[in-house]
N, C-alpha and C. Protein backbone atom coordinates (compact mmCIF):
# COMPACT_ATOMS: atom_id res chain seq x y z
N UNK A 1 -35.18 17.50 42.50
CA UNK A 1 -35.74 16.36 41.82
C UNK A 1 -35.04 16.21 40.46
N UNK A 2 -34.47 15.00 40.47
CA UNK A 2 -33.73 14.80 38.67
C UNK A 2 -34.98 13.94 37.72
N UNK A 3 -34.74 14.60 36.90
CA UNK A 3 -35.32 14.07 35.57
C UNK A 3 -34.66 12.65 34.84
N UNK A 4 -35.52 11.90 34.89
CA UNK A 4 -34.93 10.52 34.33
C UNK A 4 -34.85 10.22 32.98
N UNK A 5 -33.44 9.75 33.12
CA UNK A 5 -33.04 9.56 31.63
C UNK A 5 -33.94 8.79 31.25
N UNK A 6 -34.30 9.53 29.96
CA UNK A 6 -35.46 8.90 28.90
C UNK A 6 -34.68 7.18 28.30
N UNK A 7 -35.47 6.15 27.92
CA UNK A 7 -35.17 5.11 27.38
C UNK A 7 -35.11 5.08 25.68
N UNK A 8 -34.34 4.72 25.16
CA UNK A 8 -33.65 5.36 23.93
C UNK A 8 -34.31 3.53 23.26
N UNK A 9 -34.16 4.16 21.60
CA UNK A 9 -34.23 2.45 21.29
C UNK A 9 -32.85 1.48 21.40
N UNK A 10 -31.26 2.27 21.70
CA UNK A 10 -30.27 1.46 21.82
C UNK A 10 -29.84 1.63 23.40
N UNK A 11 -30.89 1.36 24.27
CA UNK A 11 -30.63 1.23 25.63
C UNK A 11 -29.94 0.31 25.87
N UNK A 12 -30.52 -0.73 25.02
CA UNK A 12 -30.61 -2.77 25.73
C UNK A 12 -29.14 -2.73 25.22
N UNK A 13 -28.84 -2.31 23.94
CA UNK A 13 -27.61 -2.59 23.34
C UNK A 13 -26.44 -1.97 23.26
N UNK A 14 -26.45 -0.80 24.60
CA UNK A 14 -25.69 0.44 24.52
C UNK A 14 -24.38 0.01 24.81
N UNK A 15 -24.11 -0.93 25.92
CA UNK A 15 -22.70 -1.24 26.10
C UNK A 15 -21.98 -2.00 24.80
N UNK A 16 -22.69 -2.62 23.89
CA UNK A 16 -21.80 -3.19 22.62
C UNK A 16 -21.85 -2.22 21.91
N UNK A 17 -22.70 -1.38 21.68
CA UNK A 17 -22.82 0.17 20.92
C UNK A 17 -20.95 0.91 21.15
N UNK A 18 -21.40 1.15 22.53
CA UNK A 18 -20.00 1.72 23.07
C UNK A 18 -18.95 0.96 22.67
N UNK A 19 -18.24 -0.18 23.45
CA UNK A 19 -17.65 -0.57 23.25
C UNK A 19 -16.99 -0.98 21.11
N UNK A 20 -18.25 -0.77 20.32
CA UNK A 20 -17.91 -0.71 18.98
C UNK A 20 -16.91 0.76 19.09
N UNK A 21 -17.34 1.56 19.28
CA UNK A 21 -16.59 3.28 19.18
C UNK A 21 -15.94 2.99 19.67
N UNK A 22 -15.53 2.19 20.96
CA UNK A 22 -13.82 2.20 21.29
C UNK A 22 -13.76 1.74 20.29
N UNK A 23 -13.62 0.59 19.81
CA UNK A 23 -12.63 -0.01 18.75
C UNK A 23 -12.77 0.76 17.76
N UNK A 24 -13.63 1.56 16.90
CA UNK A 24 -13.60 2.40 16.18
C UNK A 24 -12.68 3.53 16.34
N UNK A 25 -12.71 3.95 17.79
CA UNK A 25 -11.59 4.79 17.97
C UNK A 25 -10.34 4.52 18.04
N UNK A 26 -10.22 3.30 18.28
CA UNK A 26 -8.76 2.70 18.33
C UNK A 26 -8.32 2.83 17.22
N UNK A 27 -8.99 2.23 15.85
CA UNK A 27 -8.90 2.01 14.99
C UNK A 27 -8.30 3.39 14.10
N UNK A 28 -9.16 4.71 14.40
CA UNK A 28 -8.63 6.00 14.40
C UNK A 28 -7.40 6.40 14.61
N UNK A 29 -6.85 5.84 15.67
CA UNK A 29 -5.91 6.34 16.61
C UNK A 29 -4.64 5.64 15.77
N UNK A 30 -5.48 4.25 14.91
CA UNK A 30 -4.01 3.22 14.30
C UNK A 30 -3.60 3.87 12.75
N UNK A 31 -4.56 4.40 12.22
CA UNK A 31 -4.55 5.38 10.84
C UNK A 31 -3.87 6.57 11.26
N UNK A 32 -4.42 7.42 12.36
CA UNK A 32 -3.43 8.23 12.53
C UNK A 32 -1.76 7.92 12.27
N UNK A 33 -1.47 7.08 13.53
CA UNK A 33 -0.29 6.53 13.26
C UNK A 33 0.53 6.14 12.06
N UNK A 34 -0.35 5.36 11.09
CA UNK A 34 0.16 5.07 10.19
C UNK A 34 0.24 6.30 8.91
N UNK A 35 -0.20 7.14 9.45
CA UNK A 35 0.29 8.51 8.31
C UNK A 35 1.46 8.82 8.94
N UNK A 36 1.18 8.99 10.12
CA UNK A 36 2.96 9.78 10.61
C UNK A 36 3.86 8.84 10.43
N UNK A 37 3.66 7.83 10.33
CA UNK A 37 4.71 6.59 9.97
C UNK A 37 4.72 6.68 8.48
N UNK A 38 4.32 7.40 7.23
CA UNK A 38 4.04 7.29 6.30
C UNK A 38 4.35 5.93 5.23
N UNK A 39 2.96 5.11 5.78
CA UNK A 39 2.76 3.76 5.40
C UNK A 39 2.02 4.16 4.09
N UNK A 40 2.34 3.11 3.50
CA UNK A 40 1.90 2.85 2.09
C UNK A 40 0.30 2.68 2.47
N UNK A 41 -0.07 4.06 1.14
CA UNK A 41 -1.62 4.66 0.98
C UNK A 41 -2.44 3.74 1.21
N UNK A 42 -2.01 2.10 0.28
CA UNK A 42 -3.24 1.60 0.09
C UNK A 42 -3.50 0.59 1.05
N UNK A 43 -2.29 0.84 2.16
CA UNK A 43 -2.79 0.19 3.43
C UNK A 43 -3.81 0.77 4.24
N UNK A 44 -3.34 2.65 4.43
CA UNK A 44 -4.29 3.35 5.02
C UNK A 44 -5.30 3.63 4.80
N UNK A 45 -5.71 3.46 3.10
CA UNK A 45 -6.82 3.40 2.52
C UNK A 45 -7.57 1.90 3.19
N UNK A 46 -7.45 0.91 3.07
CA UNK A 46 -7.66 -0.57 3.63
C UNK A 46 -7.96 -0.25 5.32
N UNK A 47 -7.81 0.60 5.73
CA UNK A 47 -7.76 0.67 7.29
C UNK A 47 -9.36 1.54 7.57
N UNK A 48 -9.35 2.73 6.25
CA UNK A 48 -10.09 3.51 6.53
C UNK A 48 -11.75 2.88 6.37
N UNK A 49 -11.35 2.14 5.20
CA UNK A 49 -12.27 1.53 4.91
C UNK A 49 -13.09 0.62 6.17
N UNK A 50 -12.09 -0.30 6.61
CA UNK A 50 -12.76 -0.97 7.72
C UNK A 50 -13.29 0.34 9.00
N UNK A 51 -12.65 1.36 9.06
CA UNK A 51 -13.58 2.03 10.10
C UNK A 51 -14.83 2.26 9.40
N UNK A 52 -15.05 2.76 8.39
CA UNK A 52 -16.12 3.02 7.78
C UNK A 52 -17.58 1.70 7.94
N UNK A 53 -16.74 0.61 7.74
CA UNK A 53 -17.68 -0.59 7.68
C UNK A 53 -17.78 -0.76 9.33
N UNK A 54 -17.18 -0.42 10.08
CA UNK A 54 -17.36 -0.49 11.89
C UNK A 54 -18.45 0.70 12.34
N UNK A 55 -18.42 1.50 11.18
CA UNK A 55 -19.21 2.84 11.66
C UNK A 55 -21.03 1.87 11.38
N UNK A 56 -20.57 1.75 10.29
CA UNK A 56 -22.35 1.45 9.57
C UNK A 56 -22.81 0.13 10.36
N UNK A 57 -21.99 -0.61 10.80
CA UNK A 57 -22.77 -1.39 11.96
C UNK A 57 -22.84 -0.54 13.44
N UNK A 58 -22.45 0.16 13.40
CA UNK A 58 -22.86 0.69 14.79
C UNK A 58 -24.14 1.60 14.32
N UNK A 59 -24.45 2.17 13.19
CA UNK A 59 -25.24 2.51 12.68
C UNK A 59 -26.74 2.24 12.26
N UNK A 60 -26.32 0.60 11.69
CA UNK A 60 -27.33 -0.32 11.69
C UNK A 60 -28.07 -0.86 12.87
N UNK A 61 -27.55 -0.93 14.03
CA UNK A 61 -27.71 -1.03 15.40
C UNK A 61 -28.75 0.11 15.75
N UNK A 62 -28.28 1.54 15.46
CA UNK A 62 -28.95 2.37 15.79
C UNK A 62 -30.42 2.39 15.01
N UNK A 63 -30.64 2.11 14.03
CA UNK A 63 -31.52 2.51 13.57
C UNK A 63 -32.24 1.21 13.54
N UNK A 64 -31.71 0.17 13.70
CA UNK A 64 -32.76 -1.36 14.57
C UNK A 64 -32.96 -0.79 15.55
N UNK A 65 -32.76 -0.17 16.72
CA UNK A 65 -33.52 0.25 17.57
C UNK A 65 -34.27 1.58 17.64
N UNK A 66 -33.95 1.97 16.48
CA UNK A 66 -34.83 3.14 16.53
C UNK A 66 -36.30 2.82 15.72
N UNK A 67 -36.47 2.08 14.55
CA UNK A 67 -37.71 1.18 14.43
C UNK A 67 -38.25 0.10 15.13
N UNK A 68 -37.25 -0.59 15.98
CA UNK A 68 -37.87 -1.49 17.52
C UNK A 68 -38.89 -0.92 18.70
N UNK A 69 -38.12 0.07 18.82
CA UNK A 69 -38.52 1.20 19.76
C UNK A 69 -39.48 2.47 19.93
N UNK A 70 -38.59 3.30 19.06
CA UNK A 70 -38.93 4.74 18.87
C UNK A 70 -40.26 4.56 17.97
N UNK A 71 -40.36 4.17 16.79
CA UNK A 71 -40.61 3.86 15.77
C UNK A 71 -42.32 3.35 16.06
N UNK A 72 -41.89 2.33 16.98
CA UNK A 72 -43.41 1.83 17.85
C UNK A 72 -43.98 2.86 18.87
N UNK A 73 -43.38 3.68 19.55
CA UNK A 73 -43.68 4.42 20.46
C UNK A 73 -44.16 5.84 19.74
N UNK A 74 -43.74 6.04 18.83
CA UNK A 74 -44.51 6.83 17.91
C UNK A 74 -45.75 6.71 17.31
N UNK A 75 -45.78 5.31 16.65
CA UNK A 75 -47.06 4.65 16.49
C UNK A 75 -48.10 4.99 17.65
N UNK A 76 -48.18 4.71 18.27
CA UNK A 76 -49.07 4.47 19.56
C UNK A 76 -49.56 6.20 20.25
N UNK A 77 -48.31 6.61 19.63
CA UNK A 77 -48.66 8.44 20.30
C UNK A 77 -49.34 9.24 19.12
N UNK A 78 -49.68 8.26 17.73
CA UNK A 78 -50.30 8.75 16.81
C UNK A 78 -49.40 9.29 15.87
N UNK A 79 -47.54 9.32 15.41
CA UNK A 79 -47.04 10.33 14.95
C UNK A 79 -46.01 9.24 14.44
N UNK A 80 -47.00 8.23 13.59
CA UNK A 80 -45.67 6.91 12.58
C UNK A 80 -45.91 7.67 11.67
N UNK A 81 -46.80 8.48 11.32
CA UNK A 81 -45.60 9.18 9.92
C UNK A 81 -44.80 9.61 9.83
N UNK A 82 -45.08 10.74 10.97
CA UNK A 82 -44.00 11.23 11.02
C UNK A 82 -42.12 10.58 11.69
N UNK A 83 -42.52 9.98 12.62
CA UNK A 83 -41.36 8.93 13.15
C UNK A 83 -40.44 8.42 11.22
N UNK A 84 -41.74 7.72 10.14
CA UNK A 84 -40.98 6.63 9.44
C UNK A 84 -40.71 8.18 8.83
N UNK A 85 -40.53 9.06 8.25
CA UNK A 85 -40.31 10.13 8.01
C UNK A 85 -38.85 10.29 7.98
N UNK A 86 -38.62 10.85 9.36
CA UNK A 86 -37.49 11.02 10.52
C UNK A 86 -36.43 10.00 10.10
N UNK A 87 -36.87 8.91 10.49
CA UNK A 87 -36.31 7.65 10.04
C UNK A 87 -35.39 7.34 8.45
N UNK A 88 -36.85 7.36 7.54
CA UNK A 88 -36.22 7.37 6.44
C UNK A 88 -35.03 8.92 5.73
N UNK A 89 -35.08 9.80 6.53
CA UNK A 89 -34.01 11.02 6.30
C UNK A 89 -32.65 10.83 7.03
N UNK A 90 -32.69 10.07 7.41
CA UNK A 90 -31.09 9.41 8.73
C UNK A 90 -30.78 8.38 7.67
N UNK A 91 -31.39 7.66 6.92
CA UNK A 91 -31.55 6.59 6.39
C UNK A 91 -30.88 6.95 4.93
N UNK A 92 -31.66 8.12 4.45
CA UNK A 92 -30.68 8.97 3.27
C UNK A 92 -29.46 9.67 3.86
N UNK A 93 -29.19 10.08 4.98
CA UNK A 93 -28.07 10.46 5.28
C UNK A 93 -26.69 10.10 5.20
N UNK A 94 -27.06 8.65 5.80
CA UNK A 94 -26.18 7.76 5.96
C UNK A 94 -25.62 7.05 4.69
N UNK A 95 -26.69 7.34 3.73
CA UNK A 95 -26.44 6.45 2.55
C UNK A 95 -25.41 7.46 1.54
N UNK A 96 -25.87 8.62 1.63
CA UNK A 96 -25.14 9.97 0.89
C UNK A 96 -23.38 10.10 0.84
N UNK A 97 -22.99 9.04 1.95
CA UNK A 97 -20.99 9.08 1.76
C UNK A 97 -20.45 9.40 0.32
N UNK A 98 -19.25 9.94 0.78
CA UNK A 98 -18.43 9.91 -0.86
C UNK A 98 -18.82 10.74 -1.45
């Protein structure tokens, strides 16, 4: 008997989720390049940056569905403190770069 994958809050939105990390990874893969090509910094700096801003929407995504979802489903099981808790520490995480 298999155990069924649990429903996440970025179920509905998982294939644009994904498909962001390819291009994020692509995007990886084009910075790489451009060091071994040793391109001028403040292009690769300009490159890094946009992965960074590709990360935090895939990010923002996550954590809209994790207060859509999770967030409510916690509510209801009695444990939104603890959920907005949880929440708000991913929330400082993310914010902590640099």
């Amino acid at each position: 008997m298999t155990t069924p994958t649990p429903i996440r809050g970025y179920t509905a939105s998982k294939d644009q989720l994904l498909a962001r990390l390819r291009r994020v990874e692509g995007q990886v893969r084009g910075v790489e390049k451009m060091v071994d090509e040793d391109r001028y910094c403040i292009d690769v700096l300009t490159q890094i940056s946009a992965i960074q801003a590709a990360l935090d929407k895939v990010a923002l995504g996550l954590l809209d569905g994790h207060a859509r979802h999770c967030m409510h489903t916690g509510a209801v099981e009695g444990r939104a403190d603890e959920m907005a808790t949880e929440m708000m520490a991913a929330v400082g995480r993310l914010m902590k770069r640099g």
